[in-house]
Protein backbone atom coordinates (compact mmCIF):
# COMPACT_ATOMS: atom_id res chain seq x y z
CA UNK A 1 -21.34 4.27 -8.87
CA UNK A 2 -23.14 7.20 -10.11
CA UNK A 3 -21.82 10.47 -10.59
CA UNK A 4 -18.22 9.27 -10.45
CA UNK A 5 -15.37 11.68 -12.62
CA UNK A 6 -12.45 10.12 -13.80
CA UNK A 7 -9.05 11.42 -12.89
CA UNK A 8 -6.21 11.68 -14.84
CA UNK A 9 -2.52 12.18 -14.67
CA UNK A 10 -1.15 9.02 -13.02
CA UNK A 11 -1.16 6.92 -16.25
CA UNK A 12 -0.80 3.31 -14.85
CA UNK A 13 -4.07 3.26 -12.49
CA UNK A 14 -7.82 3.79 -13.16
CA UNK A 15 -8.84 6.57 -10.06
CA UNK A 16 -12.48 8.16 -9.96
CA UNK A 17 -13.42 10.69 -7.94
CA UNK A 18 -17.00 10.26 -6.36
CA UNK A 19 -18.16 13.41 -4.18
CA UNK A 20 -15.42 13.85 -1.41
CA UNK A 21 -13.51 10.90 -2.08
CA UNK A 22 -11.15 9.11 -4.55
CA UNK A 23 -11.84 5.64 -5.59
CA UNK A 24 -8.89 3.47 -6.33
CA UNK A 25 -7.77 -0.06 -7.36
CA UNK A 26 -6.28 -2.27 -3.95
CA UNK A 27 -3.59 -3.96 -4.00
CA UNK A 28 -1.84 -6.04 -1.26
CA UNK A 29 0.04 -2.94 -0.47
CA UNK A 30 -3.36 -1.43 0.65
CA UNK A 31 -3.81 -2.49 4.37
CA UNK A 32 -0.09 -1.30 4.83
CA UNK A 33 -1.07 2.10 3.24
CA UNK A 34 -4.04 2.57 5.20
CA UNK A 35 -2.28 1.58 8.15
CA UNK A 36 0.25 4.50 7.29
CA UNK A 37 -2.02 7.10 6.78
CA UNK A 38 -3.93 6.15 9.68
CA UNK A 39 -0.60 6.80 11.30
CA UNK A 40 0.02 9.89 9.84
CA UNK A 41 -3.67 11.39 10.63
CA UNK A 42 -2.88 10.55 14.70
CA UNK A 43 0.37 12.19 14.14
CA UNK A 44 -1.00 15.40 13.05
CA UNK A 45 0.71 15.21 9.80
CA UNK A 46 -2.21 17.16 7.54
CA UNK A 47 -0.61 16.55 4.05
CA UNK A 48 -1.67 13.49 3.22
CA UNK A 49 -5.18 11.76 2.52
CA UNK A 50 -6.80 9.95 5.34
CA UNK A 51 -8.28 6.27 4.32
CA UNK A 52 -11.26 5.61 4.71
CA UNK A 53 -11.75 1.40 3.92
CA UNK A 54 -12.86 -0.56 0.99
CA UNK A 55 -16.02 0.19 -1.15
CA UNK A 56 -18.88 -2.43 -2.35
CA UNK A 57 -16.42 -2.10 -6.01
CA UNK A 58 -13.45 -3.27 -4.13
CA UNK A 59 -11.59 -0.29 -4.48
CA UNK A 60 -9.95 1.70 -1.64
CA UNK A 61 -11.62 4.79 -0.50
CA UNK A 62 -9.52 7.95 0.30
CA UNK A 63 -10.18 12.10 0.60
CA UNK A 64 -10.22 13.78 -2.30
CA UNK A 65 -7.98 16.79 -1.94
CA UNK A 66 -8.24 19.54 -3.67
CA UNK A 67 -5.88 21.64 -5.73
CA UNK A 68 -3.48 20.99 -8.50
CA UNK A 69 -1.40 18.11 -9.21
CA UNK A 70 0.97 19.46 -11.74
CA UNK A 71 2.42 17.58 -15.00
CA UNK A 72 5.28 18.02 -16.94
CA UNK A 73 6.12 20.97 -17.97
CA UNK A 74 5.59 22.50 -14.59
CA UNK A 75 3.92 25.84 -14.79
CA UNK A 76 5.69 28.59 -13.68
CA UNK A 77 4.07 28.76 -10.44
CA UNK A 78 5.27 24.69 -9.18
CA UNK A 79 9.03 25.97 -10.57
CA UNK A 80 9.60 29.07 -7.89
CA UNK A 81 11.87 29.16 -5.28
CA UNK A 82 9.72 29.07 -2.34
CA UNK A 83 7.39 26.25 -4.51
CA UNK A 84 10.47 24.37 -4.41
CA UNK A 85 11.40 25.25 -0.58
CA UNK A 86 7.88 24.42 0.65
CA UNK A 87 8.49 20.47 -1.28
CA UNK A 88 11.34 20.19 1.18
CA UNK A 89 10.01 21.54 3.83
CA UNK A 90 6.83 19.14 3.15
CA UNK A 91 8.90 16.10 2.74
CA UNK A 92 10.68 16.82 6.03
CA UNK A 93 7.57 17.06 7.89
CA UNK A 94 6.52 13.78 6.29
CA UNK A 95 9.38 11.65 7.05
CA UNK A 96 9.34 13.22 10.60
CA UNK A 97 5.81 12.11 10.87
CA UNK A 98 6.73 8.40 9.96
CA UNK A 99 8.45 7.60 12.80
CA UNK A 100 7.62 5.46 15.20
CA UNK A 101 5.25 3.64 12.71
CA UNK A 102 4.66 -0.11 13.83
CA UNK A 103 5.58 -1.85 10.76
CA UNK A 104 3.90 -5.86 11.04
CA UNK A 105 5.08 -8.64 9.25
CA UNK A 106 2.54 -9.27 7.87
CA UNK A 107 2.56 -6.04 6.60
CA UNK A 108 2.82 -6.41 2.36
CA UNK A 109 4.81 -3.32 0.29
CA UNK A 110 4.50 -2.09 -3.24
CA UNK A 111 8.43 -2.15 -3.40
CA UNK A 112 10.58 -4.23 -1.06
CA UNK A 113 11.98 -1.90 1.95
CA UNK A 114 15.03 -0.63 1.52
CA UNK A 115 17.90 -0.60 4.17
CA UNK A 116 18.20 1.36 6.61
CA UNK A 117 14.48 1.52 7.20
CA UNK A 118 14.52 5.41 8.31
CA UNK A 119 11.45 6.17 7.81
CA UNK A 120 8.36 4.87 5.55
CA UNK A 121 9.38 6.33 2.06
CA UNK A 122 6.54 8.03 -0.34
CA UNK A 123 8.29 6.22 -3.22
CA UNK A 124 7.49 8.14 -5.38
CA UNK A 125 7.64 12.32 -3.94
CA UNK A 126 7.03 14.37 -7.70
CA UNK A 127 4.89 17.38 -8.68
CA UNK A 128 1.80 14.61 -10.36
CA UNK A 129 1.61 13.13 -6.67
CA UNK A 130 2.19 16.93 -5.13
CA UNK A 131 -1.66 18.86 -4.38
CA UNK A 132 -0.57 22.95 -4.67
CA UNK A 133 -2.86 25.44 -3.87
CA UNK A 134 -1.97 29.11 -4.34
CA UNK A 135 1.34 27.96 -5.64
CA UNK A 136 2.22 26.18 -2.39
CA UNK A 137 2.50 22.49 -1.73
CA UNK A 138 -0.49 21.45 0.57
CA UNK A 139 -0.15 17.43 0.17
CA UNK A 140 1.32 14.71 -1.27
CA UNK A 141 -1.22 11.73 -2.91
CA UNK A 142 -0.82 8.32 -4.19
CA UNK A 143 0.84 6.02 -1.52
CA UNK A 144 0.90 3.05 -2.96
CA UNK A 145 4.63 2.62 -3.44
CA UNK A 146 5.09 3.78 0.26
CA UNK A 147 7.87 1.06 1.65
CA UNK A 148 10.49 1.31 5.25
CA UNK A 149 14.09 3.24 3.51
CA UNK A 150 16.30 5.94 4.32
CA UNK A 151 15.62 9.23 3.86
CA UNK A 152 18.03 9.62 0.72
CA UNK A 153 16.10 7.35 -0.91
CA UNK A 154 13.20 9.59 -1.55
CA UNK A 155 15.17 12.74 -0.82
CA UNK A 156 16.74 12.25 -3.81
CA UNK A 157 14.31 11.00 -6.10
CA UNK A 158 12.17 14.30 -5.26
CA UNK A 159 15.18 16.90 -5.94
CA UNK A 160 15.32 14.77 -9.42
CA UNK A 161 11.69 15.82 -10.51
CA UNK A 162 11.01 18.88 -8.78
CA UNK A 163 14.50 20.47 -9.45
CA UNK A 164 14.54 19.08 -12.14
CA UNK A 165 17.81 17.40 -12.62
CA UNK A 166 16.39 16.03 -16.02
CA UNK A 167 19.07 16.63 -18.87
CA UNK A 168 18.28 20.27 -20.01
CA UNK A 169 18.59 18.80 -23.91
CA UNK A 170 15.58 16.59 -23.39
CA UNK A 171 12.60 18.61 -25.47
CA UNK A 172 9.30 19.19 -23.69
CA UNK A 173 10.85 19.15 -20.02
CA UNK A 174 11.55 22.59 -19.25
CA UNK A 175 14.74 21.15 -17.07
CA UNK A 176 17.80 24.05 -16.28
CA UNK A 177 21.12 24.69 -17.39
CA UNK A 178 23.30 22.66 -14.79
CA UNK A 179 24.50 25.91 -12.85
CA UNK A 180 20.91 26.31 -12.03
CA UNK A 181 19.76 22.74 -11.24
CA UNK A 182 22.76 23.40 -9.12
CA UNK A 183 21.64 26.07 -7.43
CA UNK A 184 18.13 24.63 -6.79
CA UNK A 185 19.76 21.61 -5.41
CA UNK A 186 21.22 23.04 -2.30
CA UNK A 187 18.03 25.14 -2.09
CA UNK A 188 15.76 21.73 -1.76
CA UNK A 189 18.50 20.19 0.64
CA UNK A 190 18.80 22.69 2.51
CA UNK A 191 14.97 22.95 2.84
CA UNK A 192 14.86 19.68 3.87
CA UNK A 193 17.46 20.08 6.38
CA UNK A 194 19.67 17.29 4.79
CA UNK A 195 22.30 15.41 6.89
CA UNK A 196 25.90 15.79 5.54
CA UNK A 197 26.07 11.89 4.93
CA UNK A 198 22.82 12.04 2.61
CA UNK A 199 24.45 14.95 0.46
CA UNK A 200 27.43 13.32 -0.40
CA UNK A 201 25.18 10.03 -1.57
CA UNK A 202 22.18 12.53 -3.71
CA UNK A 203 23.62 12.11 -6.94
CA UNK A 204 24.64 8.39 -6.60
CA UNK A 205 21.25 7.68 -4.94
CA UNK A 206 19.12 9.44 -7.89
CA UNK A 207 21.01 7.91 -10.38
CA UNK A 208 20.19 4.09 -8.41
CA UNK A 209 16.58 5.29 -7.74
CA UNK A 210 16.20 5.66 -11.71
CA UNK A 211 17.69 2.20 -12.62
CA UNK A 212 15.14 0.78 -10.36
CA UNK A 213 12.27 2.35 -12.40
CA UNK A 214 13.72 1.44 -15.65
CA UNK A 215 14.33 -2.31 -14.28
CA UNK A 216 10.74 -2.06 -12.98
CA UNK A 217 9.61 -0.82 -15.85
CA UNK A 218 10.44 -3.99 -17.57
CA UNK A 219 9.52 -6.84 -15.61
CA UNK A 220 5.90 -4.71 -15.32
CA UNK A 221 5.88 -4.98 -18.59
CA UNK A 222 7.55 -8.71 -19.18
CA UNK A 223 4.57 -9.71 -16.43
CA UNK A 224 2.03 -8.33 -19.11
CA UNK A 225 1.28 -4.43 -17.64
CA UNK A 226 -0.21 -3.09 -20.70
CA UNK A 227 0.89 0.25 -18.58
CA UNK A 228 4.39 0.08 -18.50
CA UNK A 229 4.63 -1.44 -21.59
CA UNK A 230 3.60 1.69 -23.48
CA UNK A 231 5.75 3.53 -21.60
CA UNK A 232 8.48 1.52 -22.87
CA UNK A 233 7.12 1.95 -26.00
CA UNK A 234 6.84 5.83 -26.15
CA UNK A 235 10.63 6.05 -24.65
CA UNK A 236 10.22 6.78 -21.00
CA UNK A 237 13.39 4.01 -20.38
CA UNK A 238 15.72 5.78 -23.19
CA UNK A 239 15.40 9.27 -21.13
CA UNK A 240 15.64 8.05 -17.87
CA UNK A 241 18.97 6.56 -18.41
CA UNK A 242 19.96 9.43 -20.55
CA UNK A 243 18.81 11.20 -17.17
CA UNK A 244 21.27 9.04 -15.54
CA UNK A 245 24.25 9.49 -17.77
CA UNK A 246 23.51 13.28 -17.51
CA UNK A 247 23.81 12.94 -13.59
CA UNK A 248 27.31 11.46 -13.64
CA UNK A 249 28.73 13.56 -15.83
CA UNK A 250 27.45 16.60 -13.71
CA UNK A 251 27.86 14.67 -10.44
CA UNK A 252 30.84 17.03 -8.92
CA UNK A 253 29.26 19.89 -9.99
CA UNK A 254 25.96 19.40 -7.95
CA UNK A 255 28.10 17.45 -5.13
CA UNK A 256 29.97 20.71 -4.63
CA UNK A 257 27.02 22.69 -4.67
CA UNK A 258 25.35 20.80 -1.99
CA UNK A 259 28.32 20.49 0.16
CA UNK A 260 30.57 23.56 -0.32
C-alpha cells in the first residue's frame, strides 16, 4: 500500500501506519483481540484502539492513535507523579472495562490464561505500549498478548516498568534509588485502588511475570524468532533476572511500603 510509514519502537513486529490506521501482522490471537476491543468500544472504555478487520495484505487493521509512546529512558514528562497516577488510574479503568467479556473456546491467546481469570490482562501494560499526550496517559496499544488473569498479574508487571523497579545500577535506565521506587510503588497501587491480597503478592508476582519473559524469550528464539534471538543476544535475559534478584533483595522494603 502506498503512502504507508513505518513505525518503530516495538522491536519484534513489522507495524505501518497508513492514513488513520495501523497495519499489523495477525496472528491466531487476532479474532480474540478484536473481539476484546470490540468489547471494550461498547463498554465505553476510550483508551484503547478499536479494530477494524483484516486488509487485502492480511494484516489486521486498527486506529492509529496519536501521541507518544515513550522508550527507555522515559523523559521527564512519562516519570511525574501524576504521569504515574494517571497509568493506574488507566489500568483500573481497563480491567474494569473487561468484565463481563464472553470469552469462547474457540477463542485462541497469545499467552495461555492465567488463573484466576479476573479480567482479560493487557500482557504487556509499559510506557512503549502507553499513547501520552500532554504528559498524560490517553491509551494503551498493542493487544496482542491480551489473555483471561488476575489483576496482579498485569498490576504488577506495569509498576515494574513504569515505576521503574529496574535495579538503579543498570546504565541507560534512569531507574530510582529503592526509597523512591518505594515511594512510587504505593503511589501506582494506590492509584489503582489495589486490593490488600494483590499487595502482599506485587513483588513475588513481578519477579514470576519476568521469568516468564526470559523463559519466553528462549523458546521464541529456540523456535527460530530472529526477534528474540537478538534480544538474547544484546543481553535483555542477563538484566531481567538481575531485575529479579534486585526485587528479592528489596522485597520487604517495597512490601512495607505498599502495605504499611
Amino acid at each position: 500500500m502506498a503512502d504507508e510509514e513505518v513505525l518503530t519502537g516495538g522491536g519484534v513486529n513489522h507495524v505501518v501506519r497508513a492514513g488513520d490506521t495501523v497495519r499489523r501482522p495477525t496472528g491466531a490471537w487476532t479474532p480474540a483481540v478484536h473481539a476484546l476491543l470490540g468489547h471494550l468500544e461498547a463498554r465505553g472504555f476510550a483508551g484503547a484502539p478499536r479494530g477494524h478487520g483484516i486488509d487485502g495484505e492480511g494484516r489486521e487493521i486498527l486506529d492509529f492513535v496519536p501521541g507518544d509512546a515513550p522508550g527507555f529512558p522515559l523523559p521527564e514528562w512519562a516519570q511525574t507523579d501524576e504521569a504515574l497516577a494517571a497509568v493506574g488510574v488507566l489500568l483500573r479503568e481497563y480491567h474494569d472495562a473487561t468484565l463481563g467479556f464472553p470469552i469462547s473456546r474457540d477463542f485462541s491467546w497469545y499467552f495461555p490464561p492465567v488463573e484466576p481469570a479476573e479480567v482479560i490482562c493487557h500482557g504487556d501494560v509499559a510506557p512503549y505500549n502507553c499513547v501520552f499526550r500532554e504528559g498524560r496517559p490517553v491509551a494503551f496499544i498493542d493487544f496482542d498478548t491480551a489473555h483471561p488473569g488476575p489483576r496482579i498479574w498485569d498490576v504488577s508487571y506495569a509498576a515494574y516498568r513504569f515505576v521503574s523497579l529496574s535495579d538503579p545500577r543498570h546504565e541507560g535506565v534512569g531507574s530510582w534509588p529503592v526509597e523512591e521506587q518505594a515511594r512510587r510503588l504505593r503511589l501506582f497501587a494506590d492509584a489503582y485502588g489495589l486490593e490488600d491480597a494483590d499487595r502482599h503478592a506485587l513483588v513475588s508476582t513481578a519477579r514470576a511475570r519476568l521469568d516468564q519473559m526470559v523463559r519466553h524469550m528462549y523458546d521464541q528464539a529456540a523456535a527460530g524468532n530472529e526477534a528474540f534471538a537478538g534480544h538474547i543476544e544484546r543481553g535483555d535475559d542477563r538484566f531481567y533476572r538481575a531485575d529479579m534478584d534486585h526485587l528479592a533483595r528489596h522485597e520487604s522494603a517495597f512490601r512495607s511500603a505498599l502495605t504499611d
